[in-house]
N, C-alpha and C. Protein backbone atom coordinates (compact mmCIF):
# COMPACT_ATOMS: atom_id res chain seq x y z
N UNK A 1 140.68 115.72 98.43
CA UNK A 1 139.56 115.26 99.26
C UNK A 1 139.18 116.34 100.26
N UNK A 2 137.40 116.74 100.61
CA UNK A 2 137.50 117.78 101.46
C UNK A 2 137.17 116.89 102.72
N UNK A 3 137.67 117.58 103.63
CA UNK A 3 137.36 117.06 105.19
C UNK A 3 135.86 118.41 105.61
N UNK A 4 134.85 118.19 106.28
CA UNK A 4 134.39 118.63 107.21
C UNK A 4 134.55 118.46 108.51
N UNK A 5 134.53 119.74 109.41
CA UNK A 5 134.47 119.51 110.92
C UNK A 5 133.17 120.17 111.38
N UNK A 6 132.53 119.22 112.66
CA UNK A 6 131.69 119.73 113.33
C UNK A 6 131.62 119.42 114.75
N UNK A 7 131.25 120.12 115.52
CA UNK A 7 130.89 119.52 116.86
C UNK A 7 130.15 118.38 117.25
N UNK A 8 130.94 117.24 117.74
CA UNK A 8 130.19 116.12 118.27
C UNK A 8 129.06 116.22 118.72
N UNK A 9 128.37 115.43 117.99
CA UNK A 9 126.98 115.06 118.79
C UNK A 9 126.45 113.48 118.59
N UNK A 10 124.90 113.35 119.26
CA UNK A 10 124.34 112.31 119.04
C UNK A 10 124.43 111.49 117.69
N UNK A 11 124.35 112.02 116.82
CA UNK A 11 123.85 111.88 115.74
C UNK A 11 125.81 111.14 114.72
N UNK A 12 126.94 111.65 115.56
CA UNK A 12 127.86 111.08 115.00
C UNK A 12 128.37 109.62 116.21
N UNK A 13 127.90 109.42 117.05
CA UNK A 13 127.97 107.99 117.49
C UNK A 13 128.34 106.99 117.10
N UNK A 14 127.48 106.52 116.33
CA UNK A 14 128.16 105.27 115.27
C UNK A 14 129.67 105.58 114.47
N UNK A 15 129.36 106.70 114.12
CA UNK A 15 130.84 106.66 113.44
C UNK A 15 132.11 107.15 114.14
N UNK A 16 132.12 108.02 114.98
CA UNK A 16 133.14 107.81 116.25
C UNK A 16 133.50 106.91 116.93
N UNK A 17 132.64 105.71 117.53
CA UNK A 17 133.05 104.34 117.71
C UNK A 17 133.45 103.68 116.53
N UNK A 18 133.11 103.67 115.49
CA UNK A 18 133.80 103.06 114.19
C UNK A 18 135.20 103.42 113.95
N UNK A 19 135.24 104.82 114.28
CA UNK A 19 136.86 105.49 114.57
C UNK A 19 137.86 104.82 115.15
N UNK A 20 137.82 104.80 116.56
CA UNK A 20 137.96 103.97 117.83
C UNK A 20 138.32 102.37 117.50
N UNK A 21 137.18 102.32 116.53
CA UNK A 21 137.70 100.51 116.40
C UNK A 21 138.37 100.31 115.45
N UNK A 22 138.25 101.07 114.25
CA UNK A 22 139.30 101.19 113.14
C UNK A 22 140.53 101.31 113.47
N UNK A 23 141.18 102.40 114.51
CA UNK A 23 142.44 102.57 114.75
C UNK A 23 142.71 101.57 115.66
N UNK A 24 141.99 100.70 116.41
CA UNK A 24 142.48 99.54 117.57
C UNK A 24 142.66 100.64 118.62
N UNK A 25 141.79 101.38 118.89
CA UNK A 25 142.36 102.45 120.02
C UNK A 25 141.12 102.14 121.49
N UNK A 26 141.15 101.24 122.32
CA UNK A 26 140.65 100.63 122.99
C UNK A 26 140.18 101.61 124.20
N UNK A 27 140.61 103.12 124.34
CA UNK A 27 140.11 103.54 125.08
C UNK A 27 138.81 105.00 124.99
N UNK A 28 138.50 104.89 123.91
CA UNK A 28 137.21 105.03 123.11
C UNK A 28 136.98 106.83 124.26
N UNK A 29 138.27 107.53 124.65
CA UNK A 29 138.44 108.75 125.07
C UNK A 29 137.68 108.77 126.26
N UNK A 30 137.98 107.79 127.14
CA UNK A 30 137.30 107.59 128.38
C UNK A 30 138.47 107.97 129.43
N UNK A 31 139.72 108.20 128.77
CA UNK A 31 140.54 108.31 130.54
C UNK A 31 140.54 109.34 131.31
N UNK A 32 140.43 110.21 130.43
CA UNK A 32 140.26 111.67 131.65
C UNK A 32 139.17 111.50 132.78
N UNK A 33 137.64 110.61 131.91
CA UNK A 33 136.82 110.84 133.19
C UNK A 33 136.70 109.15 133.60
N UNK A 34 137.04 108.20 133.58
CA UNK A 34 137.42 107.33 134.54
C UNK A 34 138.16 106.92 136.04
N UNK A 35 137.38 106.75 136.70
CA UNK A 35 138.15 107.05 138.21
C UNK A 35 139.01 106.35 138.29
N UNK A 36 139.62 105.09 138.13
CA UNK A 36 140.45 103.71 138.67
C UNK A 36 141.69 104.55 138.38
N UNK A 37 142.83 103.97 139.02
CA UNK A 37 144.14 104.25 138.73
C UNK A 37 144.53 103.93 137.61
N UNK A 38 145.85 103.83 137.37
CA UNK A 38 146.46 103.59 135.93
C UNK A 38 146.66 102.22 135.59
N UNK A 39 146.68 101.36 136.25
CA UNK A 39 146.95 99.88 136.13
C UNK A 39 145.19 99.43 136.11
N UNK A 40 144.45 99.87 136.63
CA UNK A 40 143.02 99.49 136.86
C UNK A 40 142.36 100.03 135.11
N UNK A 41 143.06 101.25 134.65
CA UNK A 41 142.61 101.50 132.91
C UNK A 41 143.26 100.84 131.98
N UNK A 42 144.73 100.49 132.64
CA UNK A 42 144.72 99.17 131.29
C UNK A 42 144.74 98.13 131.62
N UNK A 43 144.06 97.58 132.79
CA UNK A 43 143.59 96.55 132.43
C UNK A 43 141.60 96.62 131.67
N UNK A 44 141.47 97.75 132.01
CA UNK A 44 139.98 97.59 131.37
C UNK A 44 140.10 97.78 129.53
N UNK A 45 141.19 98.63 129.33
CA UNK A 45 141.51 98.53 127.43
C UNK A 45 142.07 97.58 127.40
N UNK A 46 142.62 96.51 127.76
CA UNK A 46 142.79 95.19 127.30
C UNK A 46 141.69 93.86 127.88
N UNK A 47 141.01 94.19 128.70
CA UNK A 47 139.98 93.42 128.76
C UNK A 47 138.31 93.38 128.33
N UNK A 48 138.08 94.93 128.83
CA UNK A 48 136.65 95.35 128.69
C UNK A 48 136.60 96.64 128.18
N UNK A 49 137.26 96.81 126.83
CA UNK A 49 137.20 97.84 126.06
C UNK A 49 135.81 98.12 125.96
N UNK A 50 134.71 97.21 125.96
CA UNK A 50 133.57 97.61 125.60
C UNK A 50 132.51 98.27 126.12
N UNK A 51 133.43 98.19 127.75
CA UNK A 51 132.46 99.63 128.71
C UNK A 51 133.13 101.31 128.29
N UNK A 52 134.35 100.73 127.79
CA UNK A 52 134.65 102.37 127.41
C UNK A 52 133.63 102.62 126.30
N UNK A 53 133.42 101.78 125.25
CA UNK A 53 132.76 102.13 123.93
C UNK A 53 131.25 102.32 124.51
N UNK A 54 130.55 102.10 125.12
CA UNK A 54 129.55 102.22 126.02
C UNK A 54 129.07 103.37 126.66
N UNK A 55 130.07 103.63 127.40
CA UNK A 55 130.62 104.75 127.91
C UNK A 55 130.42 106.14 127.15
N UNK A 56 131.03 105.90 125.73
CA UNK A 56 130.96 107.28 124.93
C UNK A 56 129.68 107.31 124.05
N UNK A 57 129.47 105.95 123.60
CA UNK A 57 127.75 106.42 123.08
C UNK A 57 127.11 107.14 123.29
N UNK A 58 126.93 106.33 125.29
CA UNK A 58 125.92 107.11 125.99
C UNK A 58 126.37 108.80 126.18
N UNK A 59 127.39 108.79 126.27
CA UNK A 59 127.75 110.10 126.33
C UNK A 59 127.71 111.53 125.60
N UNK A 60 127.92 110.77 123.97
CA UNK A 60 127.10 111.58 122.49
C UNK A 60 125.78 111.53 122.92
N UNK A 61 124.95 110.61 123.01
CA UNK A 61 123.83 111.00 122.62
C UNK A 61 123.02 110.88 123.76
N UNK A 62 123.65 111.42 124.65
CA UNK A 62 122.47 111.99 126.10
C UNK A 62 123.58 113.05 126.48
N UNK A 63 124.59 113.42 125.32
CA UNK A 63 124.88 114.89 125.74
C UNK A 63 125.65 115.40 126.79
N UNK A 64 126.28 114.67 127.39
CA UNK A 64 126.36 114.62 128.76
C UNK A 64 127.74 115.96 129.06
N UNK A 65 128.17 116.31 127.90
CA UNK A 65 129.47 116.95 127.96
C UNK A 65 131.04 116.19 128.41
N UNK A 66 130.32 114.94 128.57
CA UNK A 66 132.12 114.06 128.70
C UNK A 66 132.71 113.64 127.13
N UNK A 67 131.81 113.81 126.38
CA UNK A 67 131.92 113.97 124.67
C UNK A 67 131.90 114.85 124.00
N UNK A 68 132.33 116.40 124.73
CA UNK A 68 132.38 116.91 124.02
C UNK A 68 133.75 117.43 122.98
N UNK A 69 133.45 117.49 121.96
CA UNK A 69 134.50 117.64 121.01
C UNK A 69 134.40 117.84 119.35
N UNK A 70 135.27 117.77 118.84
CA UNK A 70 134.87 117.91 117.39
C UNK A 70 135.54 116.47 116.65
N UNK A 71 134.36 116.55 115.06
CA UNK A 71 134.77 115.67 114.64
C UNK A 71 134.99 116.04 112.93
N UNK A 72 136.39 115.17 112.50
CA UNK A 72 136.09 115.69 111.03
C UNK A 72 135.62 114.28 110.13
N UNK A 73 134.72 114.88 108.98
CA UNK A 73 134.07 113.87 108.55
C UNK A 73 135.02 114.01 107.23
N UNK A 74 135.02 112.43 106.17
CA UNK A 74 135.65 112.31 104.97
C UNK A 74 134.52 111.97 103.93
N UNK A 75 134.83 111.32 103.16
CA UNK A 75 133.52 110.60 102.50
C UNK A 75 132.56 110.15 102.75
N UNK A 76 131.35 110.48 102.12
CA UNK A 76 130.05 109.64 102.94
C UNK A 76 129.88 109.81 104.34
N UNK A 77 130.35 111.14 104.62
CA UNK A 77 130.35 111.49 106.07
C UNK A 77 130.68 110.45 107.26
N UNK A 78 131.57 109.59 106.83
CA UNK A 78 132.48 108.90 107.95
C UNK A 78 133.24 109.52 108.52
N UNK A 79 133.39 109.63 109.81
CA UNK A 79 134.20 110.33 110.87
C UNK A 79 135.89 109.39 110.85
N UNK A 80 136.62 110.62 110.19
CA UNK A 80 137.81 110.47 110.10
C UNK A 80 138.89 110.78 110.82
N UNK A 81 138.13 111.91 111.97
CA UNK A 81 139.33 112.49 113.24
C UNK A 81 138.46 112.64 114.39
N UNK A 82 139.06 112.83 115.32
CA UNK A 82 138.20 113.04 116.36
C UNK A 82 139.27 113.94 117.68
N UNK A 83 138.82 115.16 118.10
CA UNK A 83 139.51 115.86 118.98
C UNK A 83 138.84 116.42 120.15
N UNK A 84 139.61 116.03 120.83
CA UNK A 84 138.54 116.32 122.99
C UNK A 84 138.59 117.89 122.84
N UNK A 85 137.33 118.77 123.08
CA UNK A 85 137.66 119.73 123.35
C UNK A 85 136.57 119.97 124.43
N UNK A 86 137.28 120.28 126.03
CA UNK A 86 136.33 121.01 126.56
C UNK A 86 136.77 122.09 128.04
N UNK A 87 135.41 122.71 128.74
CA UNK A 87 136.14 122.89 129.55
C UNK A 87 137.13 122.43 130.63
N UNK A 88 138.01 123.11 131.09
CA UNK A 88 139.05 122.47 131.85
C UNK A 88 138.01 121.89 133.07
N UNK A 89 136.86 122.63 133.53
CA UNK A 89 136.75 122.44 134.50
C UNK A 89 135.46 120.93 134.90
N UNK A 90 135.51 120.25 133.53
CA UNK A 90 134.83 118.92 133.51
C UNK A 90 136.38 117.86 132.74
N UNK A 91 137.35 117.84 133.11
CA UNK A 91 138.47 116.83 132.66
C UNK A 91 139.74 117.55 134.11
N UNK A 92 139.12 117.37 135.80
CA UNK A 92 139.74 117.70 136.34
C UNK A 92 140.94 116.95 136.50
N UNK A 93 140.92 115.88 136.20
CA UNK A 93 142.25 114.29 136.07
C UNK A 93 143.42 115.36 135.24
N UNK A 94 143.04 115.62 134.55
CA UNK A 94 144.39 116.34 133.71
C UNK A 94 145.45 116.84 134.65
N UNK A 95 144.51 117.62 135.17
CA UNK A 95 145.64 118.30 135.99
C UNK A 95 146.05 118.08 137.52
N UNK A 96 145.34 116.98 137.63
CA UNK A 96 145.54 116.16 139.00
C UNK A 96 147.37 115.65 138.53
N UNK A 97 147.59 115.24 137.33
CA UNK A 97 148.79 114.39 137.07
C UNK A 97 150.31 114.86 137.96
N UNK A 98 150.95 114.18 137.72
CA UNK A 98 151.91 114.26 138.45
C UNK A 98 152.53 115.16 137.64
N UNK A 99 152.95 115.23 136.21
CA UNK A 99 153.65 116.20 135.29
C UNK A 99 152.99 117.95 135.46
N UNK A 100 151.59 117.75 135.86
CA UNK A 100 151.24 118.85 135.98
C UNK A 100 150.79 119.61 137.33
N UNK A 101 150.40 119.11 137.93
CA UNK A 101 149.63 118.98 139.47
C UNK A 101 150.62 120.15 140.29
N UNK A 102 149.80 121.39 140.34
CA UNK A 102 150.53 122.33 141.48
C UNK A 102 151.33 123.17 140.65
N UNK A 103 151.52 123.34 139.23
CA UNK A 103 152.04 124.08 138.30
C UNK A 103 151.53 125.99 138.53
N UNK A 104 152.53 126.53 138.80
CA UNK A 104 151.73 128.17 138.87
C UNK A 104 151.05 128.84 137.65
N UNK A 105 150.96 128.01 136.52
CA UNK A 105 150.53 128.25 135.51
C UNK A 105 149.14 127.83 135.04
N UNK A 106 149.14 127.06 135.91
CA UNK A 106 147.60 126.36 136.04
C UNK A 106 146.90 126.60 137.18
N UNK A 107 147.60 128.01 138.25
CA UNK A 107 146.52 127.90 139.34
C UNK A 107 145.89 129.58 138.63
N UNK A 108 145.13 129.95 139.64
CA UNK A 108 144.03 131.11 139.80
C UNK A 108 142.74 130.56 139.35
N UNK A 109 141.69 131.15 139.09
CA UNK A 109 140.88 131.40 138.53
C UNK A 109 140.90 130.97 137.24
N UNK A 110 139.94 129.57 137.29
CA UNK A 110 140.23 128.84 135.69
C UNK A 110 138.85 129.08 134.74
N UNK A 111 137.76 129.71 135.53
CA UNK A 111 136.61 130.14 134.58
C UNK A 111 137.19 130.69 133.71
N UNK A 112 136.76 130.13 132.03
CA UNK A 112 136.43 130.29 130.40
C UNK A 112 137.75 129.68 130.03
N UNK A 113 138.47 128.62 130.68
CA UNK A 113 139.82 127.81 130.30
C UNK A 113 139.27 126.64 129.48
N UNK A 114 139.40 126.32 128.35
CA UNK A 114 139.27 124.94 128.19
C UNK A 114 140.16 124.30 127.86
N UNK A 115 140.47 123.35 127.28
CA UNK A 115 141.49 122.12 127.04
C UNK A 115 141.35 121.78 125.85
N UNK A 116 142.12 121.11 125.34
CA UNK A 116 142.10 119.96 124.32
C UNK A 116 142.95 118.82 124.76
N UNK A 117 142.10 118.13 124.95
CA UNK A 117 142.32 116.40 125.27
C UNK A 117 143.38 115.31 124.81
N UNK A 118 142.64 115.47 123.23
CA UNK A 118 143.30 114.72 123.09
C UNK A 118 142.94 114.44 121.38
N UNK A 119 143.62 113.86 120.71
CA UNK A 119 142.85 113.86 119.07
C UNK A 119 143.40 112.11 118.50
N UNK A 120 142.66 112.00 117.69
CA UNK A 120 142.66 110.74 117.30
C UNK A 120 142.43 110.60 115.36
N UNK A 121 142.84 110.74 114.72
CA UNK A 121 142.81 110.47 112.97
C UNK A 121 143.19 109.02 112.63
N UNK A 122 142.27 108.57 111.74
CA UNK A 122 142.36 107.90 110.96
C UNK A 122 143.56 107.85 110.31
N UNK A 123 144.20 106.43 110.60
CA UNK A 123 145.41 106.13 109.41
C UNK A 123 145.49 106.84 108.36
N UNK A 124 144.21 106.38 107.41
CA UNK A 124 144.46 106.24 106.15
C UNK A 124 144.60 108.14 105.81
N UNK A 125 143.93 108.64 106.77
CA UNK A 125 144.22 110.22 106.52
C UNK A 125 145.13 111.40 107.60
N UNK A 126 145.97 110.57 107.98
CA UNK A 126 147.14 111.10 108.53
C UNK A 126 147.85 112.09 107.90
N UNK A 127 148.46 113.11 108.43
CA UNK A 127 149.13 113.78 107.36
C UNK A 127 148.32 114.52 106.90
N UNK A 128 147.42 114.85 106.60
CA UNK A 128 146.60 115.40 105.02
C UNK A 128 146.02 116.47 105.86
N UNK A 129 146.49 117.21 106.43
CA UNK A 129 145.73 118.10 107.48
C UNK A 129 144.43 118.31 108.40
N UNK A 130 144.09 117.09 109.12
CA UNK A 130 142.64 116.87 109.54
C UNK A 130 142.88 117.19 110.68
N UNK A 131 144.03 117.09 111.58
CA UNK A 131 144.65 117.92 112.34
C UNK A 131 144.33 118.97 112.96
N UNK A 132 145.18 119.83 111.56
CA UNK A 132 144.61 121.04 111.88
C UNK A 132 143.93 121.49 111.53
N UNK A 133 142.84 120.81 110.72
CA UNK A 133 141.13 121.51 110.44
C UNK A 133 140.41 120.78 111.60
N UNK A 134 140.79 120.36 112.82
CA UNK A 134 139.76 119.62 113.73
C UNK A 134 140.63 121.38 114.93
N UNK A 135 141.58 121.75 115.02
CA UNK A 135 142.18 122.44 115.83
C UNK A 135 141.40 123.94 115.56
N UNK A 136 141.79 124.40 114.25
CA UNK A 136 140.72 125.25 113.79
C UNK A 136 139.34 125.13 114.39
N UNK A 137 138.41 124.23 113.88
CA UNK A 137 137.32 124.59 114.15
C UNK A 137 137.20 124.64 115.55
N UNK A 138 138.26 123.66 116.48
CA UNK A 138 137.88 123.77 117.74
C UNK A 138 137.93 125.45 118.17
N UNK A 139 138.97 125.85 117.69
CA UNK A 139 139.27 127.21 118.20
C UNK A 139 137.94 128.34 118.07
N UNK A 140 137.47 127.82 117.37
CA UNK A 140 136.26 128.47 116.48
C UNK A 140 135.14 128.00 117.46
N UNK A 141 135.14 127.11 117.86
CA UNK A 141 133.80 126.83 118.72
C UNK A 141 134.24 127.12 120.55
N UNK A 142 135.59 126.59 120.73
CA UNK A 142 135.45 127.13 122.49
C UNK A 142 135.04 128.62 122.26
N UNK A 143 135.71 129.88 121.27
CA UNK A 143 135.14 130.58 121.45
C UNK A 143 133.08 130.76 121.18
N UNK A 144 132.56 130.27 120.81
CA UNK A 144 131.33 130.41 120.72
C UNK A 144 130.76 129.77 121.62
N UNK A 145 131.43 129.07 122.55
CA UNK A 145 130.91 128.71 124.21
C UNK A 145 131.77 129.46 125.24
N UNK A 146 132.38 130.50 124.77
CA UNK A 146 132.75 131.55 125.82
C UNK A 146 134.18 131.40 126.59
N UNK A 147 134.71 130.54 125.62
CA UNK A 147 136.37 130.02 126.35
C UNK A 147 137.21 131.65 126.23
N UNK A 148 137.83 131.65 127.30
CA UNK A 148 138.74 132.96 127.36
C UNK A 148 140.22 132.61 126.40
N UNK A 149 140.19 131.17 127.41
CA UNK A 149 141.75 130.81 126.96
C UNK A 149 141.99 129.14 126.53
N UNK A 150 142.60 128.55 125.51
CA UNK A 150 142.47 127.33 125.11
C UNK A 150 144.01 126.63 125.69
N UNK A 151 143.95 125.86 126.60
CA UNK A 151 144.75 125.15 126.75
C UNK A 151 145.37 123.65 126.29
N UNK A 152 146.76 123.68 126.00
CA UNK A 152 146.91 122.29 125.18
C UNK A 152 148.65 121.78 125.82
N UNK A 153 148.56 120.38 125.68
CA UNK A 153 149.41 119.63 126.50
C UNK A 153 150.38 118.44 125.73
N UNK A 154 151.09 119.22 124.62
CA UNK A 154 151.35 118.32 123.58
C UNK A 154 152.99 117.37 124.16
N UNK A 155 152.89 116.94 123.21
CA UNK A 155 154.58 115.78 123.51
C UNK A 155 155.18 116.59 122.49
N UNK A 156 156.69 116.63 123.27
CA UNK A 156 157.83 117.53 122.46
C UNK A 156 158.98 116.58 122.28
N UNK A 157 159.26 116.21 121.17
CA UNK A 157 160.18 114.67 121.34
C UNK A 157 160.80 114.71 119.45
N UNK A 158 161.33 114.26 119.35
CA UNK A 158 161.92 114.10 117.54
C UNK A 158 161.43 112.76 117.30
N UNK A 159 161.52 111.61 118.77
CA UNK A 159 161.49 110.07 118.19
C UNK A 159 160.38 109.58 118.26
N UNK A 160 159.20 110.79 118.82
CA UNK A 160 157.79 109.58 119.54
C UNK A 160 157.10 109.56 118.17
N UNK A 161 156.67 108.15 118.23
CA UNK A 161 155.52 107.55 117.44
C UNK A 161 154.56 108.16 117.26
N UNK A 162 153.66 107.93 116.45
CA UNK A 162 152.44 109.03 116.04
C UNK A 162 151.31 108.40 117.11
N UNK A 163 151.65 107.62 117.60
CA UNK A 163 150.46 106.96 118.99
C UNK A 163 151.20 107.49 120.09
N UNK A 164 152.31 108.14 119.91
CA UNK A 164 152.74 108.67 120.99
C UNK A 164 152.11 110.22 121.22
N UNK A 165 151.44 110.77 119.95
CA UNK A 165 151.41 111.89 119.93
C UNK A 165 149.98 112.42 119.78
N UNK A 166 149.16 111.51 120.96
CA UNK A 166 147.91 111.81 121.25
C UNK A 166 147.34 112.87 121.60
N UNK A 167 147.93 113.56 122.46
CA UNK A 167 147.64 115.12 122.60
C UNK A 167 147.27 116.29 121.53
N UNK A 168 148.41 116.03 120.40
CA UNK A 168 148.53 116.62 119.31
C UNK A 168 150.06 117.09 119.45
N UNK A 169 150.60 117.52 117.71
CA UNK A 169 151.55 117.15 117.89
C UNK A 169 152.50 118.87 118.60
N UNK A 170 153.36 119.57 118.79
CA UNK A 170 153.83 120.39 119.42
C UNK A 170 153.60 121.81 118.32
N UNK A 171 154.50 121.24 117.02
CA UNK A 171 154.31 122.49 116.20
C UNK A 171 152.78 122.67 115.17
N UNK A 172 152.36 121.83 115.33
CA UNK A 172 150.74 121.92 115.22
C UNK A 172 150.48 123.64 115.78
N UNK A 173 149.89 123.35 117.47
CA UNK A 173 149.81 124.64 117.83
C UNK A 173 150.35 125.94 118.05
N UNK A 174 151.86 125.43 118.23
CA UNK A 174 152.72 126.83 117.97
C UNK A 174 152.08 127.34 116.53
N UNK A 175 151.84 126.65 115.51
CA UNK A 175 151.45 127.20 114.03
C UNK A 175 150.40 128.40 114.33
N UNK A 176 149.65 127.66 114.99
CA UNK A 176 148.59 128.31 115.35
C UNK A 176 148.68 129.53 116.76
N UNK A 177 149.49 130.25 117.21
CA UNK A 177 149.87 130.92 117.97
C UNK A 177 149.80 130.73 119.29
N UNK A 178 149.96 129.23 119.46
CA UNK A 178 149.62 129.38 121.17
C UNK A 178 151.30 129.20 121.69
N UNK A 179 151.28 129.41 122.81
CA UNK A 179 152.83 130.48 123.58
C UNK A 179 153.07 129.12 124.41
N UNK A 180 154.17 129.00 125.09
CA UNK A 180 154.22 128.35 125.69
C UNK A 180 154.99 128.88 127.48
N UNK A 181 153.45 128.16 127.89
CA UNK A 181 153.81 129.21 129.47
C UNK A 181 154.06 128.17 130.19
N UNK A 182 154.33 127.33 130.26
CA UNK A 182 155.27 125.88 131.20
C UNK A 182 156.48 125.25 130.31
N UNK A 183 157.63 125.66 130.69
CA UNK A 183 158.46 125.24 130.02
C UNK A 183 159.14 123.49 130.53
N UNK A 184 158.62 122.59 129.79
CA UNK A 184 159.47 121.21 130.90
C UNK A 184 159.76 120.15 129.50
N UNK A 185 160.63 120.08 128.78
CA UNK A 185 161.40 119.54 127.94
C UNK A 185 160.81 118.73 127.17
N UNK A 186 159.78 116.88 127.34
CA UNK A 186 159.15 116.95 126.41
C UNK A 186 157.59 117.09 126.65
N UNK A 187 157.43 117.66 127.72
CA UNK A 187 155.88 117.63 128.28
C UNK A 187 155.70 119.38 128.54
N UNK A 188 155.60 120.15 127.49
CA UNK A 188 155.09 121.62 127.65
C UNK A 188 153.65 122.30 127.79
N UNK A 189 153.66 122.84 129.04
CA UNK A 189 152.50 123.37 128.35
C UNK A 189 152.10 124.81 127.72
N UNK A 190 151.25 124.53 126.69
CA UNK A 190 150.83 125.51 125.96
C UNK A 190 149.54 126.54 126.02
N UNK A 191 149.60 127.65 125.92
CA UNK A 191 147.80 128.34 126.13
C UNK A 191 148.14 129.58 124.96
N UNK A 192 146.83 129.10 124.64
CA UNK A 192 145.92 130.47 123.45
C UNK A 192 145.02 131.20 124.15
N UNK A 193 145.32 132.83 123.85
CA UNK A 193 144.15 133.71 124.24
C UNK A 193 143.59 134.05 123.35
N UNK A 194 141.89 133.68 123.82
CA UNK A 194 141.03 133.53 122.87
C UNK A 194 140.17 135.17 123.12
N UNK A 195 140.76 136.25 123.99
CA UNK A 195 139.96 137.71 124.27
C UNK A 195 140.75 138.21 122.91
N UNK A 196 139.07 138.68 122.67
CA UNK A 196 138.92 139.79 121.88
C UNK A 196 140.61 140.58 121.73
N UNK A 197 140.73 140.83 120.29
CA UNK A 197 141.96 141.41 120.17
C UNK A 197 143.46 140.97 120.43
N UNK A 198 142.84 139.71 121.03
CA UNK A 198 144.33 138.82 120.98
C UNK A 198 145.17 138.11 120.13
């Protein structure tokens, strides 16, 4: 089966919320930019999942850059994965966290840093590398919006669940050469340099 990836837009809406509701994943990639605390977001994914789904529509298709990311399509161009990619400096919550917050690895000068959020696949195509053809192309597009360096925040664990491993999974990006410049047991963080010649 081939997978395509492309950069989210308007036009994949419907089927990114179809994503979202297929997997029962109630927070339709709204937590980074939601203000409430942590008890105030789940109670809104167990009550009013449907302002998150709301939330990201409007967000594909008026562009807004709180959607931005890539998506891989399967058959009949149904959106089968879905991965946050953007700059660091519109998902400032990340690094507000307590695991990360005040890290020397995350201070200076964060112009052309971006992130990856967070990724989400379809059950039925788990495994089958959509993964890492959504990681790829991301890599492929922060650079064509001028990212210096790609930052990623995976779970390092033998026992966590594959819902545990929202970030993406650890040896995913080591595959892909990113280093790891925060060393903290199962919460590492990772960065790719995306300059020329790196």
């Amino acid at each position: 089966m081939t997978v395509f990836t492309e950069a989210a837009g308007p036009r994949h809406a419907p089927g990114l919320v179809a994503l979202f509701q297929r997997t029962e994943s109630p927070c339709f990639c709204r937590w980074w930019h939601f203000e409430g605390d942590k008890n105030a977001w789940l109670d809104r994914c167990a009550n009013r999942p449907e302002e998150s789904r709301a939330e990201l529509e409007r967000a594909l298709i008026e562009s807004t850059g709180q959607a931005r990311g890539m998506v891989a399509l399967g058959d009949a161009d149904q959106v089968i994965g879905w991965m946050k990619l953007a700059p660091a400096s519109s998902v400032p919550k990340l690094f507000e966290q307590r695991l990360y917050k005040g890290l020397p690895c995350l201070n200076g000068a964060r112009d052309g840093v971006w992130v990856i959020g967070c990724f989400l696949i379809d059950e039925a195509w788990r495994r089958q590398g959509v993964a890492g053809a959504l990681l790829d192309a991301g890599m492929a597009e922060a650079r064509r919006g001028g990212a210096k360096s790609l930052e990623a925040f995976p779970r390092r664990a033998d026992d966590v669940p594959a819902e545990g491993l929202w970030t993406g999974p650890f040896e995913l990006y080591r595959a892909r050469g990113f280093e790891v410049v925060h060393e903290l047991a199962q919460y590492p963080v990772l960065r790719l340099s995306l300059e020329p010649g790196a």
